[in-house]
Protein backbone atom coordinates (compact mmCIF):
# COMPACT_ATOMS: atom_id res chain seq x y z
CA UNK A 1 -23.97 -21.99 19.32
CA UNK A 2 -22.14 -23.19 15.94
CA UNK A 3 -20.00 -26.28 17.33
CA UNK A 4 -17.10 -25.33 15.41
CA UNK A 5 -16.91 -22.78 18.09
CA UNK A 6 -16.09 -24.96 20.85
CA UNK A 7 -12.61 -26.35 19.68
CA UNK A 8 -11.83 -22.73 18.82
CA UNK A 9 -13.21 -21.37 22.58
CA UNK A 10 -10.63 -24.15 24.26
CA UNK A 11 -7.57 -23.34 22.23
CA UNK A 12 -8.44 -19.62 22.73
CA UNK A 13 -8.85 -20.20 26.36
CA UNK A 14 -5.50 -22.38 27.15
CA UNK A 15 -3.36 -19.75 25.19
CA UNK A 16 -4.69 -16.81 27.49
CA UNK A 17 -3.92 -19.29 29.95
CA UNK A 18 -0.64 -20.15 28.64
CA UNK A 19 0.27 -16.17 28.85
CA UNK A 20 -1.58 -15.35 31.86
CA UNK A 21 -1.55 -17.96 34.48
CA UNK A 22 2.43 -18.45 34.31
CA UNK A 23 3.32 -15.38 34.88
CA UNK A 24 0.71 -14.30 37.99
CA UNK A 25 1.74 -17.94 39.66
CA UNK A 26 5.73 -16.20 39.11
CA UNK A 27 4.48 -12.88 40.67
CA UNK A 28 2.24 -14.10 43.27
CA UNK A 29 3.05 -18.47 43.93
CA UNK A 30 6.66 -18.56 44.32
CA UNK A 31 6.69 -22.10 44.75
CA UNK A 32 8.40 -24.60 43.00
CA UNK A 33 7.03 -28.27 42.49
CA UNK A 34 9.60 -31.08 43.25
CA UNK A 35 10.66 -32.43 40.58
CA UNK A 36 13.55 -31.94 38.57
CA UNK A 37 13.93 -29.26 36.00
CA UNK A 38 14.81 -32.48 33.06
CA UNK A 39 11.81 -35.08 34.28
CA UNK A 40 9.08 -32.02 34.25
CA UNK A 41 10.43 -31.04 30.96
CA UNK A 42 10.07 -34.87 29.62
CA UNK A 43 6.75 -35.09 31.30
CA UNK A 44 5.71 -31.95 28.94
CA UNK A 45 6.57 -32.51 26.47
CA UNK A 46 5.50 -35.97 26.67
CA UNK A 47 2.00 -34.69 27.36
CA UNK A 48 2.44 -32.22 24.38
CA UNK A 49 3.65 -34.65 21.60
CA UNK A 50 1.03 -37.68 22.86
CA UNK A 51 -1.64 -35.24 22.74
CA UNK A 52 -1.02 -34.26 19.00
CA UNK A 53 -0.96 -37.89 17.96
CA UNK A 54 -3.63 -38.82 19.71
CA UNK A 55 -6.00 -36.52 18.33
CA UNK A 56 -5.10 -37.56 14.70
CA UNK A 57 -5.45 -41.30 15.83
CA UNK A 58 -8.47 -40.57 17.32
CA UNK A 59 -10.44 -38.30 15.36
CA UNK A 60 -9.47 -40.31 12.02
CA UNK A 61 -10.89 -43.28 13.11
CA UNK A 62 -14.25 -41.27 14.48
CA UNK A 63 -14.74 -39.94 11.12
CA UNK A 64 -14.21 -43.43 9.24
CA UNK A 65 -16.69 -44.92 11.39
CA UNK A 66 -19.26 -42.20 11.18
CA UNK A 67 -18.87 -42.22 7.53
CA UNK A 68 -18.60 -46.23 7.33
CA UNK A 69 -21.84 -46.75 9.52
CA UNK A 70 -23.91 -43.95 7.82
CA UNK A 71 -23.26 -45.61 4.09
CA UNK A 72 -24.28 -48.53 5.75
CA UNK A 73 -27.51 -47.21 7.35
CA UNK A 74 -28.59 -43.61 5.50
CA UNK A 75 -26.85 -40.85 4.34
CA UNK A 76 -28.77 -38.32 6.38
CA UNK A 77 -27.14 -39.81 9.12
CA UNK A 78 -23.79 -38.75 8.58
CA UNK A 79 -24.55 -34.93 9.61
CA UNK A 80 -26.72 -36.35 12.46
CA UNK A 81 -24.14 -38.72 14.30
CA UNK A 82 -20.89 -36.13 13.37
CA UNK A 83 -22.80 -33.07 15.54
CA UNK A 84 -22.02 -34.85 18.55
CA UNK A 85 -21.19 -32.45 21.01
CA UNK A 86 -18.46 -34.66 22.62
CA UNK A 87 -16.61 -35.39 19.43
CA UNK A 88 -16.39 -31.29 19.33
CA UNK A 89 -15.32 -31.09 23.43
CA UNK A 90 -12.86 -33.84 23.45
CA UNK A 91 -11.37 -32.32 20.10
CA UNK A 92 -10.86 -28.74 21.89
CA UNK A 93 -9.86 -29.96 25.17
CA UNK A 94 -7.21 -32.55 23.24
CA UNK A 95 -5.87 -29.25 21.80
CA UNK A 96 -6.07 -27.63 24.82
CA UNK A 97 -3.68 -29.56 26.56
CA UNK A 98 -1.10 -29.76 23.81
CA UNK A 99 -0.98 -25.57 23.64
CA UNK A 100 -0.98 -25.54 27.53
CA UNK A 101 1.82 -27.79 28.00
CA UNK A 102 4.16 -25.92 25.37
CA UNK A 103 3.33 -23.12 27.60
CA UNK A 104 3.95 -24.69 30.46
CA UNK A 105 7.03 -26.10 29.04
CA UNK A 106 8.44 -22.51 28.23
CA UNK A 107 8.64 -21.48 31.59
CA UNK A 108 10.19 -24.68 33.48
CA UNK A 109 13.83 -23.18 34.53
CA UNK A 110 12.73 -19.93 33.14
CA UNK A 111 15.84 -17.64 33.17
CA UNK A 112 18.18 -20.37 34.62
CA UNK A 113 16.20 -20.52 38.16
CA UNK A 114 15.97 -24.53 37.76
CA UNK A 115 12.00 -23.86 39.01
CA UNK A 116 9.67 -26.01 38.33
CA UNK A 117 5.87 -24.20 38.34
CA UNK A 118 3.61 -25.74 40.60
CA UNK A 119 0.13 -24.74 39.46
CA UNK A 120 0.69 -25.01 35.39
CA UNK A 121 1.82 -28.89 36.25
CA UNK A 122 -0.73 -29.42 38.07
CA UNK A 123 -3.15 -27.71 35.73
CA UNK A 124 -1.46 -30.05 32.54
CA UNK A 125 -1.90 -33.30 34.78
CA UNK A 126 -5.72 -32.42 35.68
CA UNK A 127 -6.25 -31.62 31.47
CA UNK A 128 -4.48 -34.84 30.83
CA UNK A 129 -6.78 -36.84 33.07
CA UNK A 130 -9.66 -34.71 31.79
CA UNK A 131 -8.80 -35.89 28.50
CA UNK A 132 -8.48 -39.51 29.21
CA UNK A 133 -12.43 -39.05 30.41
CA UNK A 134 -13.35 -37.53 27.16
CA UNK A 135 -11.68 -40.67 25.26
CA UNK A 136 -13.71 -42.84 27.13
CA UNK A 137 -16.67 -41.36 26.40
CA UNK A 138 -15.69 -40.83 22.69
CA UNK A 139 -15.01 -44.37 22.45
CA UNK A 140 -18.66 -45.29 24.28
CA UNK A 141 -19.94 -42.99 21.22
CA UNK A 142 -18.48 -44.98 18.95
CA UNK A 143 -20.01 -48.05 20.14
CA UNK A 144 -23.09 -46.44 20.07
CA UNK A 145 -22.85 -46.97 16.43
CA UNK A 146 -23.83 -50.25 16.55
CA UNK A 147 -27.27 -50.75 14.48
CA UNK A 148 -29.04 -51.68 17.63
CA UNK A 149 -27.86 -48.66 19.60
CA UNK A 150 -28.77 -46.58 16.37
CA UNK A 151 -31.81 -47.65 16.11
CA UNK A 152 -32.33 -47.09 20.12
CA UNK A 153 -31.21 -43.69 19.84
CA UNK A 154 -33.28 -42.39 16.98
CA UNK A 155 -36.47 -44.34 18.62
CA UNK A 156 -35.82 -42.13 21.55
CA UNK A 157 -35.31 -38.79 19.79
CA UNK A 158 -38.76 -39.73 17.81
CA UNK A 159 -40.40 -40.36 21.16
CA UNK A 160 -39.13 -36.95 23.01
CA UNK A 161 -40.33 -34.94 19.60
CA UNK A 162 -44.07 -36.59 19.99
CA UNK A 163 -43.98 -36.02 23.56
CA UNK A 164 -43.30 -32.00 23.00
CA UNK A 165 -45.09 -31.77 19.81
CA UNK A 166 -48.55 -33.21 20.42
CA UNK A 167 -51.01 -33.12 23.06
CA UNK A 168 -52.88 -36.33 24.55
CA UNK A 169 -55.90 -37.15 21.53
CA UNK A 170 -59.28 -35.62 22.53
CA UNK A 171 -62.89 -37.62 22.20
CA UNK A 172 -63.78 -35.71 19.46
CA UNK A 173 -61.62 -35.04 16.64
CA UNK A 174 -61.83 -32.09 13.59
CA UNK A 175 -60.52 -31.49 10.30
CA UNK A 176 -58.72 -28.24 9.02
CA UNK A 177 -61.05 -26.83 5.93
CA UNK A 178 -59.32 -25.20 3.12
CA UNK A 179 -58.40 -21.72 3.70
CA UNK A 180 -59.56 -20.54 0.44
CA UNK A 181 -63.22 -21.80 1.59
CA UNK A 182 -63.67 -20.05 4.81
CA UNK A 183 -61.28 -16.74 4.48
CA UNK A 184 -61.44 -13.36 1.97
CA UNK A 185 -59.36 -13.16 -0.38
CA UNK A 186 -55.61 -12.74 0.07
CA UNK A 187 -53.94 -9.88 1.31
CA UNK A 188 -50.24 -10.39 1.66
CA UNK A 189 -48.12 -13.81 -0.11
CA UNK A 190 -44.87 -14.40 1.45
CA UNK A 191 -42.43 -16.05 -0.74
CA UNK A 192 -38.97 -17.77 -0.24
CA UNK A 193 -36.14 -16.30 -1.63
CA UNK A 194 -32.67 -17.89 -1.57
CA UNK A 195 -31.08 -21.05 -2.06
CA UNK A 196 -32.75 -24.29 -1.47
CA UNK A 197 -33.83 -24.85 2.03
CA UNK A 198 -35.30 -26.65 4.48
CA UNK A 199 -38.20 -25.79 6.99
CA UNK A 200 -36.65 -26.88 10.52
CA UNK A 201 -39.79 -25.31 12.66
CA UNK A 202 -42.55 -23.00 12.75
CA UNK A 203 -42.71 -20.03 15.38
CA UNK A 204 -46.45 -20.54 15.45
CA UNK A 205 -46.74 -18.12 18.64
CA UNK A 206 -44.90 -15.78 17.08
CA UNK A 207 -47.24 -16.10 14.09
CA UNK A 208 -50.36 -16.00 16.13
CA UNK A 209 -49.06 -12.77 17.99
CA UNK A 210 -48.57 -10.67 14.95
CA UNK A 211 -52.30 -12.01 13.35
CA UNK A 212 -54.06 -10.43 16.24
CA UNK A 213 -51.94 -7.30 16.05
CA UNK A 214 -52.91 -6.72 12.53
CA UNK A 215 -56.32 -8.34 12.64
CA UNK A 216 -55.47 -11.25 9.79
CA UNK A 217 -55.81 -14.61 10.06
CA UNK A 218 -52.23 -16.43 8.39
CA UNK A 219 -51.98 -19.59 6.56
CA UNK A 220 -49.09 -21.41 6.66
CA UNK A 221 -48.21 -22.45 2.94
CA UNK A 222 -45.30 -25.08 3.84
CA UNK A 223 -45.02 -28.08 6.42
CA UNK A 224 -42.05 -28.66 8.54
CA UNK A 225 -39.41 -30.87 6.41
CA UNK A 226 -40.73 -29.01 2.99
CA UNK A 227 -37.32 -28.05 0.98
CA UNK A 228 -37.99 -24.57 -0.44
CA UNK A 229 -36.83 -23.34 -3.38
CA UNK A 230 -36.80 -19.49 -4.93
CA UNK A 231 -40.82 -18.07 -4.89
CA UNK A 232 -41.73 -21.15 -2.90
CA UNK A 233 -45.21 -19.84 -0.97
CA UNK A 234 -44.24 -19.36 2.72
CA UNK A 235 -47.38 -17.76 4.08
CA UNK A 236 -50.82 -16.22 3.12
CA UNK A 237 -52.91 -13.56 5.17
CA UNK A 238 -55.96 -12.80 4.77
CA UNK A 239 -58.10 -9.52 5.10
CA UNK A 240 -56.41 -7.28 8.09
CA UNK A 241 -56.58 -3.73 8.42
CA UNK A 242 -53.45 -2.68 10.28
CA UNK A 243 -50.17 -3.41 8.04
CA UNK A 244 -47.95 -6.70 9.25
CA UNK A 245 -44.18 -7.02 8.58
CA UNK A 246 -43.48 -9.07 6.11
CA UNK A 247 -39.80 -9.35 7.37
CA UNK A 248 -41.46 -10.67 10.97
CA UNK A 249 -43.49 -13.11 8.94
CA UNK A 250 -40.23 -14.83 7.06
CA UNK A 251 -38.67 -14.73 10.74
CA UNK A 252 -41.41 -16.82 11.94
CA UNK A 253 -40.43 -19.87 9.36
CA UNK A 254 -37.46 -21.22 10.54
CA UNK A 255 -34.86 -22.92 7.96
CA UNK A 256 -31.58 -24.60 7.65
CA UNK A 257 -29.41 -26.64 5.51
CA UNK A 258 -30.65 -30.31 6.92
CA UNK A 259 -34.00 -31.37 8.69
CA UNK A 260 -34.43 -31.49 12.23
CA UNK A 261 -36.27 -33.05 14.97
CA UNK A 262 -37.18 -30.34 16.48
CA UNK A 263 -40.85 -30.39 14.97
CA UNK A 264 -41.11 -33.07 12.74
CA UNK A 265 -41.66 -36.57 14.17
CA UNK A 266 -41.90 -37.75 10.90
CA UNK A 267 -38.00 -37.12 10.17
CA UNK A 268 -37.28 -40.13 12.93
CA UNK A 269 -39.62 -42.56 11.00
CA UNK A 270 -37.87 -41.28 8.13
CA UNK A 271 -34.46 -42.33 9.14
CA UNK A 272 -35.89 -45.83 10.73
CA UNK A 273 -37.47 -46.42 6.90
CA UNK A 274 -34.00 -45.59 5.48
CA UNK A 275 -32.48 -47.87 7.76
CA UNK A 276 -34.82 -50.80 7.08
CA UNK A 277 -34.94 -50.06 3.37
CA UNK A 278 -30.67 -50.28 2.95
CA UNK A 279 -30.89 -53.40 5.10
CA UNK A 280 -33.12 -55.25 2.58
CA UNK A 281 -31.55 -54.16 -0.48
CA UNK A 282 -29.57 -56.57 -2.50
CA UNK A 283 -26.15 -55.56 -1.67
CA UNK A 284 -26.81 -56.08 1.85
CA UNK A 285 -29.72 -58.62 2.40
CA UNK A 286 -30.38 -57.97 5.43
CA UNK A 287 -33.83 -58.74 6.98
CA UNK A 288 -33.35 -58.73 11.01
CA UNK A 289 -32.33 -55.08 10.79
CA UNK A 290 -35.18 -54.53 8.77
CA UNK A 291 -37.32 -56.06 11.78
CA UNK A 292 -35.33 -54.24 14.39
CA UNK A 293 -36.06 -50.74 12.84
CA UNK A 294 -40.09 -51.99 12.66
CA UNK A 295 -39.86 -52.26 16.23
CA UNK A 296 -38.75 -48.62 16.60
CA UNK A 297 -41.62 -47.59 14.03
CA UNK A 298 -44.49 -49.34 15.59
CA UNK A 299 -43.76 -47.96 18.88
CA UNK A 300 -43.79 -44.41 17.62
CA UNK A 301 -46.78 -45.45 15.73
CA UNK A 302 -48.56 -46.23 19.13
CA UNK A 303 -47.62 -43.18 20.63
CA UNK A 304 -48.74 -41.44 17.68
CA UNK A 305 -52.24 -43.02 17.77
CA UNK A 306 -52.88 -41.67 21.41
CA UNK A 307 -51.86 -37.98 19.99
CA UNK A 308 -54.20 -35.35 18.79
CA UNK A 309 -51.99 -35.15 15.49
CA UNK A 310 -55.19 -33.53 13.50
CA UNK A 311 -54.90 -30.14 15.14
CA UNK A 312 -53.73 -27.85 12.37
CA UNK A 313 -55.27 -24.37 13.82
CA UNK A 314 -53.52 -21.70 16.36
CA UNK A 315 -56.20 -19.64 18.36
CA UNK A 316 -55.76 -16.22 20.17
CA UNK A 317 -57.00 -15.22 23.72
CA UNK A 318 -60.44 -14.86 22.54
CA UNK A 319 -60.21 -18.08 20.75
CA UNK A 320 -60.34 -16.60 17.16
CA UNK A 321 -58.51 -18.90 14.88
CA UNK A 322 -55.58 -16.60 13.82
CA UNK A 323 -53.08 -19.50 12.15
CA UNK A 324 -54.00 -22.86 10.11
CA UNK A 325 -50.60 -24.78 9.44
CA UNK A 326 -50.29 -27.83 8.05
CA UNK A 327 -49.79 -31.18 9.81
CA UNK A 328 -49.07 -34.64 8.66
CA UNK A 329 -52.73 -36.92 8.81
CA UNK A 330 -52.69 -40.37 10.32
CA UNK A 331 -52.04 -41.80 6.86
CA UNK A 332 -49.37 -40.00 6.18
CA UNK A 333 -47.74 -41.47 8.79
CA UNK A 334 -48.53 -45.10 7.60
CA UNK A 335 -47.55 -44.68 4.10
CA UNK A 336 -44.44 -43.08 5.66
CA UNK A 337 -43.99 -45.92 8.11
CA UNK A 338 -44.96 -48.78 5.40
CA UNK A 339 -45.04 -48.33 1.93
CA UNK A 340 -41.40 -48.53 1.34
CA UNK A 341 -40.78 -51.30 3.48
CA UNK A 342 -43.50 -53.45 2.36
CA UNK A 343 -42.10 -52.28 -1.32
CA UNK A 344 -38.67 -53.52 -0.77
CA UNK A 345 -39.07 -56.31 1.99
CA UNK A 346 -41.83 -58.23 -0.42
CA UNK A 347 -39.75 -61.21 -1.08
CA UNK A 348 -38.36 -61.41 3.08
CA UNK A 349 -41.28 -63.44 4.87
CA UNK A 350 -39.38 -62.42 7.93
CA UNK A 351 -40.45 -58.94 7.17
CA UNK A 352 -43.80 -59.18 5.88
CA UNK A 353 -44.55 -61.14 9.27
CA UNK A 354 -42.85 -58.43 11.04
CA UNK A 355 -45.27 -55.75 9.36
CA UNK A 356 -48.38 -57.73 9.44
CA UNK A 357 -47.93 -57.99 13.37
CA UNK A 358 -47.51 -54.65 13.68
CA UNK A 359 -51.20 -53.28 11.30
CA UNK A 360 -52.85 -56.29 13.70
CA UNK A 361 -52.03 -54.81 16.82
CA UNK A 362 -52.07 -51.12 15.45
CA UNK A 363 -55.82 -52.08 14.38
CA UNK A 364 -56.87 -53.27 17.70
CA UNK A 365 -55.28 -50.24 19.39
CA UNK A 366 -56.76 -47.45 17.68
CA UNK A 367 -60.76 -47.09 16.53
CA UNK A 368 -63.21 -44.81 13.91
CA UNK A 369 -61.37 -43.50 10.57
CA UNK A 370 -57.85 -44.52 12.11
CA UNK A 371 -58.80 -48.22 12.56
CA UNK A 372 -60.14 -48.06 8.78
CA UNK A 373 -56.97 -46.77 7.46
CA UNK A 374 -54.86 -49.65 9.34
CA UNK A 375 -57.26 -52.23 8.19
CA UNK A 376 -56.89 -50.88 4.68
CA UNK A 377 -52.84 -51.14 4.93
CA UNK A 378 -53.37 -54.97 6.08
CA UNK A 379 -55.56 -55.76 3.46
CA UNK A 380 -52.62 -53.96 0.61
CA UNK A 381 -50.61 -56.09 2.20
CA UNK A 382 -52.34 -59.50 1.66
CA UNK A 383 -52.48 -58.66 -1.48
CA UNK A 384 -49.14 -58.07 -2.14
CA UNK A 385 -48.65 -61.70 -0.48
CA UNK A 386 -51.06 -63.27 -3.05
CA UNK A 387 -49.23 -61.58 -5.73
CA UNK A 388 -46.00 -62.60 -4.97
CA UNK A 389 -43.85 -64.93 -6.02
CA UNK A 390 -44.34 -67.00 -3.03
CA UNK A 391 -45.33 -70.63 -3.12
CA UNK A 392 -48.50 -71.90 -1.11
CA UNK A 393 -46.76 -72.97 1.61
CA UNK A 394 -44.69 -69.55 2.08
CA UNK A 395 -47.77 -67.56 1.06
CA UNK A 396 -49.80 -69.07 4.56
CA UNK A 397 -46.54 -68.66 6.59
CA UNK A 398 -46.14 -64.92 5.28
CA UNK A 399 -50.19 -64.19 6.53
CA UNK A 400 -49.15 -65.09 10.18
CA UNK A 401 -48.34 -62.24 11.95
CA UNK A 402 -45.06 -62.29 14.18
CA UNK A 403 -43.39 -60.34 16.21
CA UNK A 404 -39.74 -61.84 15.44
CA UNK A 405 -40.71 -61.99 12.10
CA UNK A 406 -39.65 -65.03 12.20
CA UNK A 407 -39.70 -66.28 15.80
CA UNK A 408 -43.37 -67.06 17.49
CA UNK A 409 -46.15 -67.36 15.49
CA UNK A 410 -49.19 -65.27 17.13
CA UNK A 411 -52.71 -66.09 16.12
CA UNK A 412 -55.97 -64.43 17.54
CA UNK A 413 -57.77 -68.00 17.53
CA UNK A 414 -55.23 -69.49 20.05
CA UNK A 415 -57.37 -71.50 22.29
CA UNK A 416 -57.46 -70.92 26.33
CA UNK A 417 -56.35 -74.06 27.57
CA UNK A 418 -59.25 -75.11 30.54
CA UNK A 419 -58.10 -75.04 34.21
């Protein structure tokens, strides 16, 4: 559902209300509530005029926070943290209760009866209270901007998308071959046509559903978070002898305007990297964020390293491979992770620290071709210690490995002190 839809189903709703519940309490609820005709029509339109001014108050400052705090940590964040779902419901029930209490107000003393009615006051009050729930929780939102809640929330999204997207890593491991080298030649090329988009998901079931109807085997030409442009490759099929529907086939790639978690754990490292990456740069100078978002990255990293993230091949019920897609590698994930920060954080010790701890315990965790890779990344990075601008001194602080970054110096040659 498009959220600008829910605003626009409350104000909807409380003017059918408005029309409707008046006059069938009238018809059927002749009772009056007691109060006088002048104090329910200063409690209305108290409720109606508060309402209006509270939702510009409100809602103005939202947006100047959401936009303040997304300069400050990425841009992609802006369309991230303004889809909240409870900026949208306090917004249409904040409207709601200004158009129901007009209403309302409309029919106190209607035709000179001095009658008060008893259910559309009550109904106001419980929509006032209502909306003094929603403002609480819009105001715990905003706190939630603070960089360590940000941080905490897109650590958690990262760590729900792994969860859903891999399965637990199996003893023995296999790489994806070319299609080219183990398929005929290509029947059927599905391009993109449009305006530049961006893959949000793959309906690989889908995909694998219409291979065995038409006896092909489909190659997935893009990765989730690819932007396409016009006659970008979509898919490939290969041999087949019943016809497949190439409309089906675009169907089965998903796209929209902005990435998505959805399928791509890669687009929460992403945002942590951006995060880190603003927080050293000169403007802001601003290592300990830097360190808080490695935190985030590491333990995604670790979750990542007990994932069977090589599997790149869809099989039917007779375990034909029908669908090869592509998937990121383990080192795709590191350069992801690291490059950038080890790029801009070279002059912070605190962050080099920070990032040598992390390869040291990321090499002990994982073993075979993914240990290699780590122990590769921590060697880069001594190296970009002995060619920096650091002093002796700094140089031998920068090679010990900290969690802090620059807190408690961790060695793996700490003695065991004899009982």
């Amino acid at each position: 559902m498009q959220l600008w839809f829910i605003p626009i189903f409350y104000a909807v709703t409380s003017v059918v209300g408005g029309i409707v519940v008046p006059r069938l309490e009238a018809r059927f609820l002749p009772y009056s509530l007691d109060l006088s005709v002048s104090s329910a029509q200063a409690f209305l339109s108290a409720v109606a005029s508060g309402m209006m001014a509270l939702t510009g108050i409100v809602f103005s400052i939202a947006f100047v926070l959401v936009q303040f705090n997304a300069i400050v940590y990425s841009p992609r964040l802006v369309v991230w943290l303004a889809r909240d779902r409870t900026l949208f419901h306090s917004l249409g029930v904040f409207v709601a209760t200004f158009m129901y209490s007009l209403s309302t107000l409309a029919w106190v003393d209607r035709s000179g009866a001095g009658k008060v009615p008893l259910v559309s006051c009550l109904l106001v009050a419980a929509m006032l209270i209502a909306s003094v729930i929603l403002l609480s929780l819009l105001v715990q939102r905003l706190n939630s901007l603070q960089i360590t809640q940000v941080l905490r929330i897109i650590g958690d999204t990262g760590r729900e998308v792994i969860a859903r997207t891999y399965r637990p890593r199996q003893a023995r491991e296999g790489a994806c071959l070319p299609a080219e080298r183990q398929s005929p030649p290509v029947a059927l090329t599905v391009r993109y046509m449009g305006k530049p988009a961006v893959v949000t998901s793959l309906d690989i079931r889908s995909l694998v559903d219409q291979a065995c109807k038409s006896r092909t085997r489909i190659v997935v030409a893009c990765a989730v978070g690819d932007t396409l442009i016009e006659g970008t490759r979509l898919l490939k099929v290969y041999g087949g002898k019943v016809g497949i529907s190439e409309s089906e086939l675009r169907r089965s790639v998903r796209i929209g305007e902005e990435r998505k978690f959805e399928q791509d754990p890669k687009y929460a490292i992403r945002l942590l990297v951006d995060i880190a990456i603003k927080a050293l740069s000169p403007a802001i100078n601003d290592p300990t964020t830097a360190v808080q978002a490695i935190d985030q990255i590491e333990d995604l990293l670790r979750r990542l390293a007990n994932c069977d993230i090589e599997t790149c091949e869809a099989i039917d019920a007779d375990g034909v491979v029908r669908v090869i897609y592509q998937v990121p590698s383990w080192n795709d994930y590191l350069t992801l992770a690291f490059d950038e920060i080890r790029q801009f954080g070279s002059t912070s010790i605190q962050v080099i620290r920070r990032l040598r701890a992390a390869l040291v315990e990321l090499a002990q965790l994982v073993d075979g071709d993914r240990a290699e890779l780590v122990g590769i990344y921590l060697q880069h990075l001594d190296s970009s210690i002995d060619r920096s601008t650091f002093d002796p001194q700094d140089r031998a602080t920068a090679r010990v490995e900290d969690r802090q970054g620059l807190g408690i110096s961790r060695r793996s040659d700490v003695a065991v002190p004899r009982s």
